[in-house]
N, C-alpha and C. Protein backbone atom coordinates (compact mmCIF):
# COMPACT_ATOMS: atom_id res chain seq x y z
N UNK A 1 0.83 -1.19 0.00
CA UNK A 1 0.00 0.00 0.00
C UNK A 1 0.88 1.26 0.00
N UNK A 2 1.82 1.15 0.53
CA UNK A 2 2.62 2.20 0.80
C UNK A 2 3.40 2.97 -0.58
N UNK A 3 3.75 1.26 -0.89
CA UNK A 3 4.66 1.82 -2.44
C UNK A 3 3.69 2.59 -3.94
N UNK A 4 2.62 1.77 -3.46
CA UNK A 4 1.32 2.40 -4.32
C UNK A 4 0.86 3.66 -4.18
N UNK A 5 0.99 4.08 -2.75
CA UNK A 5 0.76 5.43 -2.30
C UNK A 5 1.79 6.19 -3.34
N UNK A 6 2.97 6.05 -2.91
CA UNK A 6 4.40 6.88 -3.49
C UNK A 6 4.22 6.83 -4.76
N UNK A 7 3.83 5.93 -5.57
CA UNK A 7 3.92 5.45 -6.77
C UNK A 7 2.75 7.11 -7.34
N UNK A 8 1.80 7.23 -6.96
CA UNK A 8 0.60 7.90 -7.23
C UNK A 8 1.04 9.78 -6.77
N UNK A 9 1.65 9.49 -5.63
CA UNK A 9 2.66 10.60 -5.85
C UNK A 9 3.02 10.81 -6.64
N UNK A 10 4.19 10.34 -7.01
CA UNK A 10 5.15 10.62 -8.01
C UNK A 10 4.40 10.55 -9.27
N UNK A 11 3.61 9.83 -9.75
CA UNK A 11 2.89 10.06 -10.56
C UNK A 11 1.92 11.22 -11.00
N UNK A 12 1.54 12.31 -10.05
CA UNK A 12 1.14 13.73 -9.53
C UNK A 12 1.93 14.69 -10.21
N UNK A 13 3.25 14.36 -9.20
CA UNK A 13 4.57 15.36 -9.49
C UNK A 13 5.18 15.28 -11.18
N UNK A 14 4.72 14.26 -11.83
CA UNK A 14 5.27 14.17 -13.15
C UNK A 14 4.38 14.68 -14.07
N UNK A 15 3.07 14.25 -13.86
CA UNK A 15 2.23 15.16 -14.63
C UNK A 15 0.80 15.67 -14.55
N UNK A 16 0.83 16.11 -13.44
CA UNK A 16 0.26 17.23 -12.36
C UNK A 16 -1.34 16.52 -12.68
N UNK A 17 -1.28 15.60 -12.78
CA UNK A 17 -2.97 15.01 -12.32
C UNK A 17 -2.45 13.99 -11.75
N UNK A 18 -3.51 12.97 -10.96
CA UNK A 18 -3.17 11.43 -10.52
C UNK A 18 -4.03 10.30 -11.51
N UNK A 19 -3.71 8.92 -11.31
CA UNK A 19 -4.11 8.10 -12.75
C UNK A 19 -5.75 8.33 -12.77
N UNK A 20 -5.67 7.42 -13.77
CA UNK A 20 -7.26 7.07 -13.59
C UNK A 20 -7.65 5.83 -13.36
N UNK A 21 -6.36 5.54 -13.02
CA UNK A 21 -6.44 3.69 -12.96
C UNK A 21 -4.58 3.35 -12.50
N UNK A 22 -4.83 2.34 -11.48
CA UNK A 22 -3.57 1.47 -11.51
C UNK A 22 -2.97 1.45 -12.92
N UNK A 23 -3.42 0.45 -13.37
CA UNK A 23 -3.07 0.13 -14.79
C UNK A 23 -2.30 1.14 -15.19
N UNK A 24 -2.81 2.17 -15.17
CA UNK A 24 -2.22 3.36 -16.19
C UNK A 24 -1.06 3.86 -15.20
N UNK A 25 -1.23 3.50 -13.84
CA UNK A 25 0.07 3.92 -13.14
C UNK A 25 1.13 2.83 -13.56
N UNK A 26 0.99 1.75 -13.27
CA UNK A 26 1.81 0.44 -13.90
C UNK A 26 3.14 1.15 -14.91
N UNK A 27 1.52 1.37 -16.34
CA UNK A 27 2.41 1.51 -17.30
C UNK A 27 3.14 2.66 -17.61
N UNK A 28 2.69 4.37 -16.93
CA UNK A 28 3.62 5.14 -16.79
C UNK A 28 4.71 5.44 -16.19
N UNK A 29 4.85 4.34 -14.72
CA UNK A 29 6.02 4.51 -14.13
C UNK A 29 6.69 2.99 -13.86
N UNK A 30 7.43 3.08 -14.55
CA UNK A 30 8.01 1.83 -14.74
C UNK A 30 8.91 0.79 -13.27
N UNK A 31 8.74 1.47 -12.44
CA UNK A 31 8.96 0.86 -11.09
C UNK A 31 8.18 -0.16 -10.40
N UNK A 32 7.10 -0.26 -11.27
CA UNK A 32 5.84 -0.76 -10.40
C UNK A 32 5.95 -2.11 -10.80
N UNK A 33 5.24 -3.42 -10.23
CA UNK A 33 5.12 -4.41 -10.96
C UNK A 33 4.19 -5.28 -10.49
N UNK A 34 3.47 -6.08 -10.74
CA UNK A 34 2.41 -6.73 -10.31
C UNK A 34 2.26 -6.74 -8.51
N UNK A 35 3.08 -7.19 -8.16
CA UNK A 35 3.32 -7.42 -7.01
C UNK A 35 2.77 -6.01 -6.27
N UNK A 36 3.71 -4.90 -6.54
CA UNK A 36 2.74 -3.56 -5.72
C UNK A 36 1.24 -3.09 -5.86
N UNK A 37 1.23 -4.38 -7.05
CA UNK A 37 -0.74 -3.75 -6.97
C UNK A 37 -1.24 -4.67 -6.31
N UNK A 38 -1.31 -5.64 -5.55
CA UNK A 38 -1.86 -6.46 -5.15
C UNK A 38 -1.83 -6.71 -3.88
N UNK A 39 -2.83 -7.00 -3.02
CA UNK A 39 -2.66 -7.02 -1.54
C UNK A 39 -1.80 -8.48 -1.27
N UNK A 40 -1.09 -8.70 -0.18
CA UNK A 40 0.36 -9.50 0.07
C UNK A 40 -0.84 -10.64 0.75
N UNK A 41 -1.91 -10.72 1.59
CA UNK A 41 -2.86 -11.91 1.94
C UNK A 41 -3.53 -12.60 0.70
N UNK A 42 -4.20 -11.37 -0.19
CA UNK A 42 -5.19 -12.91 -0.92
C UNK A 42 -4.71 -12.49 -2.48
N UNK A 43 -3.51 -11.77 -2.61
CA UNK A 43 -3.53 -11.43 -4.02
C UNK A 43 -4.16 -10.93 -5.29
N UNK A 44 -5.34 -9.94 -3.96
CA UNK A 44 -6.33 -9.70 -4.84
C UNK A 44 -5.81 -8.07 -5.51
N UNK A 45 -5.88 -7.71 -6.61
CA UNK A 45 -5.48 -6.48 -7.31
C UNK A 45 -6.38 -4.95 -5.88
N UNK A 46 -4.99 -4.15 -5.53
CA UNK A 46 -5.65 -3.10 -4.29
C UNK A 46 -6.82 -1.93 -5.18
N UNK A 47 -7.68 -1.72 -4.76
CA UNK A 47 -8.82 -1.22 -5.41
C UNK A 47 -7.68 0.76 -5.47
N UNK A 48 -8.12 1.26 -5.94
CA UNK A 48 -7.69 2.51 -6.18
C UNK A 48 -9.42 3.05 -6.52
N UNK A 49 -9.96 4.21 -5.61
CA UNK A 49 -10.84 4.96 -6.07
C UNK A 49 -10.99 6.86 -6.23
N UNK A 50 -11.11 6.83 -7.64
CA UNK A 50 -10.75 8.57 -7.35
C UNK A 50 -11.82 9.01 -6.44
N UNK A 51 -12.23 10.28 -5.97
CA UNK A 51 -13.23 10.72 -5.29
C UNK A 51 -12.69 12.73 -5.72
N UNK A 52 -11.83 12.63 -6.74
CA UNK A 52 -11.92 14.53 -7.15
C UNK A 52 -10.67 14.52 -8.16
N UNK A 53 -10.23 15.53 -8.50
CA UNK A 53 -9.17 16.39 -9.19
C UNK A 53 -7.67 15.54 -8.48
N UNK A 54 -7.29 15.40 -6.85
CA UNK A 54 -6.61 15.24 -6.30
C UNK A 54 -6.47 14.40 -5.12
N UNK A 55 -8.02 13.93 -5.09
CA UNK A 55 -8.16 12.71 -4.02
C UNK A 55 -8.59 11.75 -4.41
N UNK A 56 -7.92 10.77 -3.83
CA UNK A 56 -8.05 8.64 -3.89
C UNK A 56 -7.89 8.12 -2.89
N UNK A 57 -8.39 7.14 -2.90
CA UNK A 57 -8.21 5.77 -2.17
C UNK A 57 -8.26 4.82 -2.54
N UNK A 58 -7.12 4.23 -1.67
CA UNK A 58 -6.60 2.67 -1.67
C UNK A 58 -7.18 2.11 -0.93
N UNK A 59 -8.10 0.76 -1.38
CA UNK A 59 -8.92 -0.39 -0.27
C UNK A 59 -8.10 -1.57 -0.71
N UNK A 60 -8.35 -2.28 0.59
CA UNK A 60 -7.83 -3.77 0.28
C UNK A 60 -8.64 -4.33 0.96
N UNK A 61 -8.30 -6.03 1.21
CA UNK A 61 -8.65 -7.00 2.56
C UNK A 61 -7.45 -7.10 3.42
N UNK A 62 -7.98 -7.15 4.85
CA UNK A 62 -7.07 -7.40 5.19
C UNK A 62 -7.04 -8.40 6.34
N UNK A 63 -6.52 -9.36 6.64
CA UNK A 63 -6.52 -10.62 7.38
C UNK A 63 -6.67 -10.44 8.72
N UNK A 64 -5.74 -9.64 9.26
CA UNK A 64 -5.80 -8.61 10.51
C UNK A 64 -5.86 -7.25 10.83
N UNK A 65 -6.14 -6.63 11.92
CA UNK A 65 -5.77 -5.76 12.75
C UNK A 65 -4.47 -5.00 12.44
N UNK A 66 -3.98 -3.76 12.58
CA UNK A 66 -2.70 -3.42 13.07
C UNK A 66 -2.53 -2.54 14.09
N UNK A 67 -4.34 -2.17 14.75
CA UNK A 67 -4.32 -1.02 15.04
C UNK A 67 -3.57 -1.32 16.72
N UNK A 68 -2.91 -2.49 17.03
CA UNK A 68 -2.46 -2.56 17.92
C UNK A 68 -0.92 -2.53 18.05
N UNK A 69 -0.67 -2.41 16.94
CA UNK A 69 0.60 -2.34 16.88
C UNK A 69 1.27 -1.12 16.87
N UNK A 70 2.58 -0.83 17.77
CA UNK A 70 3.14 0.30 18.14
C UNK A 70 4.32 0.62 17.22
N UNK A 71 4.50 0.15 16.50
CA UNK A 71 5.73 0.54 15.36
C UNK A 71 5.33 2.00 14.58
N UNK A 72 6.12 2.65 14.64
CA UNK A 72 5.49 4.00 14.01
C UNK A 72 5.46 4.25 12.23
N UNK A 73 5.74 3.29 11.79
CA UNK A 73 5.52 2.91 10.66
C UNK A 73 4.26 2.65 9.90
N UNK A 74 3.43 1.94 10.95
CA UNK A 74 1.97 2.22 10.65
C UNK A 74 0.71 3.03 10.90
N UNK A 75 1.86 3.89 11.40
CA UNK A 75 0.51 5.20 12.41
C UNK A 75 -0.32 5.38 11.07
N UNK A 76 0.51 6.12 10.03
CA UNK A 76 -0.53 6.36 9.27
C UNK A 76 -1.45 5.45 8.25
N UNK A 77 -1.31 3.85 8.57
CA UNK A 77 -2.02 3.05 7.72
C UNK A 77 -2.71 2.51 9.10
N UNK A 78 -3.39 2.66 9.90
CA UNK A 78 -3.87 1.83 10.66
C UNK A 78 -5.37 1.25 10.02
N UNK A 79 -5.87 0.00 10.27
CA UNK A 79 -6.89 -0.65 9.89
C UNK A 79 -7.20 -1.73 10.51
N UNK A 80 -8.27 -2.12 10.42
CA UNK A 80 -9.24 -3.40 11.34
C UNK A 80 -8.58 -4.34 10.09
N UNK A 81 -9.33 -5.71 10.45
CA UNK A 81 -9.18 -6.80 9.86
C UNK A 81 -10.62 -6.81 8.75
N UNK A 82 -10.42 -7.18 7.38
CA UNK A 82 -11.37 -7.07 6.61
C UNK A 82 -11.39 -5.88 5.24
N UNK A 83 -12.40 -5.70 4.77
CA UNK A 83 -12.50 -4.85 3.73
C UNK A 83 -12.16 -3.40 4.27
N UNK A 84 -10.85 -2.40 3.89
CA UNK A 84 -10.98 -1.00 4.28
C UNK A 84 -10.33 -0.63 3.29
């Protein structure tokens, strides 16, 4: 999720909109590769939804919890177990 995040960044900064699709992030920035689109539990492709000009979201599944976890690495992804 994270690298997908950056990925959509940088994808911003290059040509001042964000995709309209994974896919199209894939194939404009060549860093990406199956593997970062896909959630690491069920391998299902991570949903990307626009909602404006400059805002998206990333959903996945997710097997567990993290919101218990104290690593500060996930402050800003915290999530329940399941669809978020």
């Amino acid at each position: 999720m994270q690298a997908l995040n950056n990925a959509v960044d940088d994808y911003y900064e290059l040509y001042n909109t964000i995709p309209q699709n994974i896919d199209e992030l894939v194939e404009k920035l060549n860093y990406l590769d199956e593997s970062d689109i896909k959630d690491e539990a069920r391998g299902e492709k991570i949903e990307y939804k626009i909602f404006g000009e400059k805002a998206y979201e990333l959903c996945a599944n997710f097997n567990l919890s993290n919101k218990d976890n104290k690593d500060n690495y996930y402050r800003a992804w915290k999530h329940d177990a399941g669809y978020q």
